[in-house]
N, C-alpha and C. Protein backbone atom coordinates (compact mmCIF):
# COMPACT_ATOMS: atom_id res chain seq x y z
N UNK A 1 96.27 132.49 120.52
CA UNK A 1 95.86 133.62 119.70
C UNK A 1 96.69 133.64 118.42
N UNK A 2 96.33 134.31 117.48
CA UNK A 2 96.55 133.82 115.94
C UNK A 2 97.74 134.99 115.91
N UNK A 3 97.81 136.24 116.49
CA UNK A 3 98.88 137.15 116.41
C UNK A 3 99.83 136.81 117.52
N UNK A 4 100.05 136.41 118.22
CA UNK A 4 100.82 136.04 119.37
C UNK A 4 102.51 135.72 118.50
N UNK A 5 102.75 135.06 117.51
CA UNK A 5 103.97 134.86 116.81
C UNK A 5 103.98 136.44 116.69
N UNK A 6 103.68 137.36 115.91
CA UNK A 6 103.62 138.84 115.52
C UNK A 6 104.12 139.37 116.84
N UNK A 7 103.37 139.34 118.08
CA UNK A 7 103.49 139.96 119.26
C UNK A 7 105.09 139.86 119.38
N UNK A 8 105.31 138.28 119.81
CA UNK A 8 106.76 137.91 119.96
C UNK A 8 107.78 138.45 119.43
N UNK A 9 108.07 138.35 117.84
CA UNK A 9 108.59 138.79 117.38
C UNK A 9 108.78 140.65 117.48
N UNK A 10 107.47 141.44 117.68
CA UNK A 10 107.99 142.34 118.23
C UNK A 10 108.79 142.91 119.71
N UNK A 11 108.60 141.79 120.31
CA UNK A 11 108.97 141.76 121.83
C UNK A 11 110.54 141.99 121.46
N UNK A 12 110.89 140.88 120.38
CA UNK A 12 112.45 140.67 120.30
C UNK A 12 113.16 141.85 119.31
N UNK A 13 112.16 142.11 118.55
CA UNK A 13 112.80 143.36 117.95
C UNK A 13 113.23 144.74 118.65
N UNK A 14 112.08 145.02 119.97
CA UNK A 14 111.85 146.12 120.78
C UNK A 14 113.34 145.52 121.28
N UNK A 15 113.47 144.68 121.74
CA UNK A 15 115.23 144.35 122.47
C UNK A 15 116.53 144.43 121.22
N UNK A 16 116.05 143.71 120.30
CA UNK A 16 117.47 144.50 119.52
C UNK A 16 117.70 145.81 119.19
N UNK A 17 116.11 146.49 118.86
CA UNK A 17 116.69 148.18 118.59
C UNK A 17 117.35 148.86 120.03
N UNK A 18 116.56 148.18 121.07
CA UNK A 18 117.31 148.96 122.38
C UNK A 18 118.63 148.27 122.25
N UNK A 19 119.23 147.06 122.20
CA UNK A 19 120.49 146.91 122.08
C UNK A 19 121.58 147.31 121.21
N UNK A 20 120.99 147.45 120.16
CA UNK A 20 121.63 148.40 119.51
C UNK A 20 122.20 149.99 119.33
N UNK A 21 121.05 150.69 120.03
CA UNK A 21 121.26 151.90 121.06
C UNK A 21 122.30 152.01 121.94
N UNK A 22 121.98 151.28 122.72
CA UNK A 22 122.82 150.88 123.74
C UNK A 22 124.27 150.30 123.45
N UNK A 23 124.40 149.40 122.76
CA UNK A 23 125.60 149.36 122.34
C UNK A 23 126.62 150.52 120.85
N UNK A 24 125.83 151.25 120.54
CA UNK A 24 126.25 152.40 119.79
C UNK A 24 126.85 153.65 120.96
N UNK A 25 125.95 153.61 122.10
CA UNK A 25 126.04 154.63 122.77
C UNK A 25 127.73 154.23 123.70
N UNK A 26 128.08 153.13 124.30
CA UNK A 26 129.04 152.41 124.49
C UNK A 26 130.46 151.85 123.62
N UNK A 27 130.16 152.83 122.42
CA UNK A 27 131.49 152.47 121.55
C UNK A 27 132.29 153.56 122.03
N UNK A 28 133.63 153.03 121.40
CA UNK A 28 134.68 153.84 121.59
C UNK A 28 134.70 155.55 120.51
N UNK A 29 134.92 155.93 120.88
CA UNK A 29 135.19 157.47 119.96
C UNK A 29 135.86 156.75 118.90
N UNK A 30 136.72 155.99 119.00
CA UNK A 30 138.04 156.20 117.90
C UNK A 30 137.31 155.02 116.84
N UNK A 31 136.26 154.52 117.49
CA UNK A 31 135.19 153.23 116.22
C UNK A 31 134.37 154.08 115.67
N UNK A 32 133.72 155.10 116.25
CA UNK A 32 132.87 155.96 115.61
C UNK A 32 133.43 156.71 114.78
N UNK A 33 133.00 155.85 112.95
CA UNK A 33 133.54 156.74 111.66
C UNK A 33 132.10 156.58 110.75
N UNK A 34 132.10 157.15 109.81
CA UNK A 34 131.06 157.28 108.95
C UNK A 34 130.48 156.04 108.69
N UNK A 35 131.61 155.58 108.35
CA UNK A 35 130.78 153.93 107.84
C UNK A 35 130.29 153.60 108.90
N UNK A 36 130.90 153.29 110.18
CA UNK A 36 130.58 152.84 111.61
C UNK A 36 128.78 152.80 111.51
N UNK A 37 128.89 154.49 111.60
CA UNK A 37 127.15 154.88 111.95
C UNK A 37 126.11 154.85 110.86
N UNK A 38 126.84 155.11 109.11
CA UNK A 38 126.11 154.43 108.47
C UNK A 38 125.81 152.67 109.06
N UNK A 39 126.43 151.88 109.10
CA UNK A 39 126.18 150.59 109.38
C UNK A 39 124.61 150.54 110.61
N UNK A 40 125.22 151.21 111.51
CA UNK A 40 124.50 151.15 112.72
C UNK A 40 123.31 151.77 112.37
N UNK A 41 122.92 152.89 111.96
CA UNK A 41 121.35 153.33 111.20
C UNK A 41 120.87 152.37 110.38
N UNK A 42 121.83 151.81 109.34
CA UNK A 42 120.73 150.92 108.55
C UNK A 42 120.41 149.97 109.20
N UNK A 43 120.70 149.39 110.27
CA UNK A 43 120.47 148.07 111.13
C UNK A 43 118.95 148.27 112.12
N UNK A 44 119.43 149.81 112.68
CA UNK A 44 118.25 149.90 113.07
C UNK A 44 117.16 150.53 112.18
N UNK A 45 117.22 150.74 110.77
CA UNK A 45 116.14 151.08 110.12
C UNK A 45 115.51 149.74 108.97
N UNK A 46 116.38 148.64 109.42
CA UNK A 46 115.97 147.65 109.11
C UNK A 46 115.18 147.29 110.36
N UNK A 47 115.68 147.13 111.47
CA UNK A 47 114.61 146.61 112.69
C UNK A 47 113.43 147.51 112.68
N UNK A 48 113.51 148.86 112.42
CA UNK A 48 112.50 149.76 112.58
C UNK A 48 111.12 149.04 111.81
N UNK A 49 111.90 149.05 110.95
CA UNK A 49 110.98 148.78 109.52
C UNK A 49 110.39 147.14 109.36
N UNK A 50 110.91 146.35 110.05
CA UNK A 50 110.26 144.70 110.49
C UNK A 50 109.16 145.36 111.58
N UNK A 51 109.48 145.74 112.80
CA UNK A 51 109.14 146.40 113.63
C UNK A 51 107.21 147.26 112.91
N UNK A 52 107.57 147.74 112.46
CA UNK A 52 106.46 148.57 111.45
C UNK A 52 105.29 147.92 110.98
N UNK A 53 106.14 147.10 110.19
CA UNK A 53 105.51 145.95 109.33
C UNK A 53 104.36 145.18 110.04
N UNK A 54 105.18 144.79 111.27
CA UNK A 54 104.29 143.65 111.96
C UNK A 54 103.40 144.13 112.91
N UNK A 55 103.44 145.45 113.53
CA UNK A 55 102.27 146.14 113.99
C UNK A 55 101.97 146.47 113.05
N UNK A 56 101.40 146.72 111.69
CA UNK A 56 100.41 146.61 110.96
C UNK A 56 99.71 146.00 110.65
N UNK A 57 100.41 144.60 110.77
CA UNK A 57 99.63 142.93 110.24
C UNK A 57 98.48 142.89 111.62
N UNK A 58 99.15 143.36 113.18
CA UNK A 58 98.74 143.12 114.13
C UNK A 58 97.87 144.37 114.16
N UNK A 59 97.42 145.35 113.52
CA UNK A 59 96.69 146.06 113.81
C UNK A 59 95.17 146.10 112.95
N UNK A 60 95.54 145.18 111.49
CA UNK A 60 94.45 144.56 111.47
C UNK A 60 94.00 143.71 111.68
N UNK A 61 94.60 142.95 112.31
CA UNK A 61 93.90 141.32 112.76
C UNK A 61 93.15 141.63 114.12
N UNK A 62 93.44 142.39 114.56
CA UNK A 62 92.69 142.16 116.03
C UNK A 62 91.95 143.84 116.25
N UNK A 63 90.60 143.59 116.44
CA UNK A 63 89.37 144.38 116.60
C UNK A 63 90.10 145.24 117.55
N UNK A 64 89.27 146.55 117.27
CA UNK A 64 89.73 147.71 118.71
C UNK A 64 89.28 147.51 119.68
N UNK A 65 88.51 147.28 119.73
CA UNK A 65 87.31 146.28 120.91
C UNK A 65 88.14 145.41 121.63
N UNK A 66 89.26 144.85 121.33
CA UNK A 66 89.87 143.62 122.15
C UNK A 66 91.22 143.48 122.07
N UNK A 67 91.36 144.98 121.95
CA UNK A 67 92.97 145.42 122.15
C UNK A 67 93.23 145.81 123.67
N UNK A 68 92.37 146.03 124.28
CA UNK A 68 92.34 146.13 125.53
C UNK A 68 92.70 145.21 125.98
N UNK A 69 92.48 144.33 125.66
CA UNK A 69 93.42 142.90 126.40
C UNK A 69 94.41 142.41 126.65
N UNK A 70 95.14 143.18 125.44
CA UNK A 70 96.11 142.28 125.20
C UNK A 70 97.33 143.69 125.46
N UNK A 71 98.44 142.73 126.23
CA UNK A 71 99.30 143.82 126.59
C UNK A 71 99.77 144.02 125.95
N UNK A 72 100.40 143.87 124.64
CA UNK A 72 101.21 144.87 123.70
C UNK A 72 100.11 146.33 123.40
N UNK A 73 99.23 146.50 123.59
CA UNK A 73 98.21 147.37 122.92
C UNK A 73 98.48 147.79 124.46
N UNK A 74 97.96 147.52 125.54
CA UNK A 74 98.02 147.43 127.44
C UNK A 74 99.33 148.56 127.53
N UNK A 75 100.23 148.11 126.94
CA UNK A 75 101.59 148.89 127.40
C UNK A 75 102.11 149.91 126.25
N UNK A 76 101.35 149.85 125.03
CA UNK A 76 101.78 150.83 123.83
C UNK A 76 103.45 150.60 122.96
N UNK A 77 103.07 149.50 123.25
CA UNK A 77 104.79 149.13 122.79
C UNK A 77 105.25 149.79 121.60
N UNK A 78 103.78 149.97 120.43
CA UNK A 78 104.73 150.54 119.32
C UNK A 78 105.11 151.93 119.52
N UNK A 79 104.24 153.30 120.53
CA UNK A 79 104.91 153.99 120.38
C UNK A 79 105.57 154.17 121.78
N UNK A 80 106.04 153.66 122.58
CA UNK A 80 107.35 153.14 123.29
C UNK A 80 109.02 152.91 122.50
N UNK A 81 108.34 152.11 121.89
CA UNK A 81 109.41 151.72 121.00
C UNK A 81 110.26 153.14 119.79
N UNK A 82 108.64 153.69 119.36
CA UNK A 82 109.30 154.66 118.55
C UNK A 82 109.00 156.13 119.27
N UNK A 83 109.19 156.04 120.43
CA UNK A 83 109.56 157.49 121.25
C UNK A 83 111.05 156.64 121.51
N UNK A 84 111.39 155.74 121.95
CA UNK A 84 112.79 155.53 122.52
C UNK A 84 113.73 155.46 121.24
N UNK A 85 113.20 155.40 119.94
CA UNK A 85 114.06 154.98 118.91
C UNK A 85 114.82 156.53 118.49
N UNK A 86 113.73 157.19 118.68
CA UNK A 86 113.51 159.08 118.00
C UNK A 86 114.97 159.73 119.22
N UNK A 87 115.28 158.84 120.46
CA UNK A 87 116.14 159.74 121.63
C UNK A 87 117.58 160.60 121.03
């Protein structure tokens, strides 16, 4: 399938914004300073925003008709992704 690179790549993005969560949520108090969490927002509003991008490319390439098929559309990953991003 011609979006399947698109898919992937969101697969791996959905894992760095959760890792990044996850490892923000696991810092020390005494690392958490302004810059710290500036750093850490723009990282994930750079992934957000790749993330974005490429379910758009993927939302016109493939008919509504035959999104049913395919499990990224099957499991709702993009808003998965951006209900878990919003926590």
């Amino acid at each position: 399938m011609e979006n399947e690179p698109l898919i992937v790549l969101q697969d791996e993005l959905k894992q760095n914004i959760s890792k990044a969560q996850i490892n923000f949520k696991k810092s020390p108090r005494d690392r958490i300073t302004t810059t710290y969490v500036e750093a850490r927002l723009n990282t994930l509003e750079l992934y957000w925003s790749k993330f974005t991008n490429n379910h758009d490319q993927i939302i016109t390439k493939i008919d509504k008709n035959n999104r049913s098929q395919i499990e990224y559309f099957e499991e709702d990953v993009y808003s998965n992704v951006e209900e878990n991003l919003l926590k």
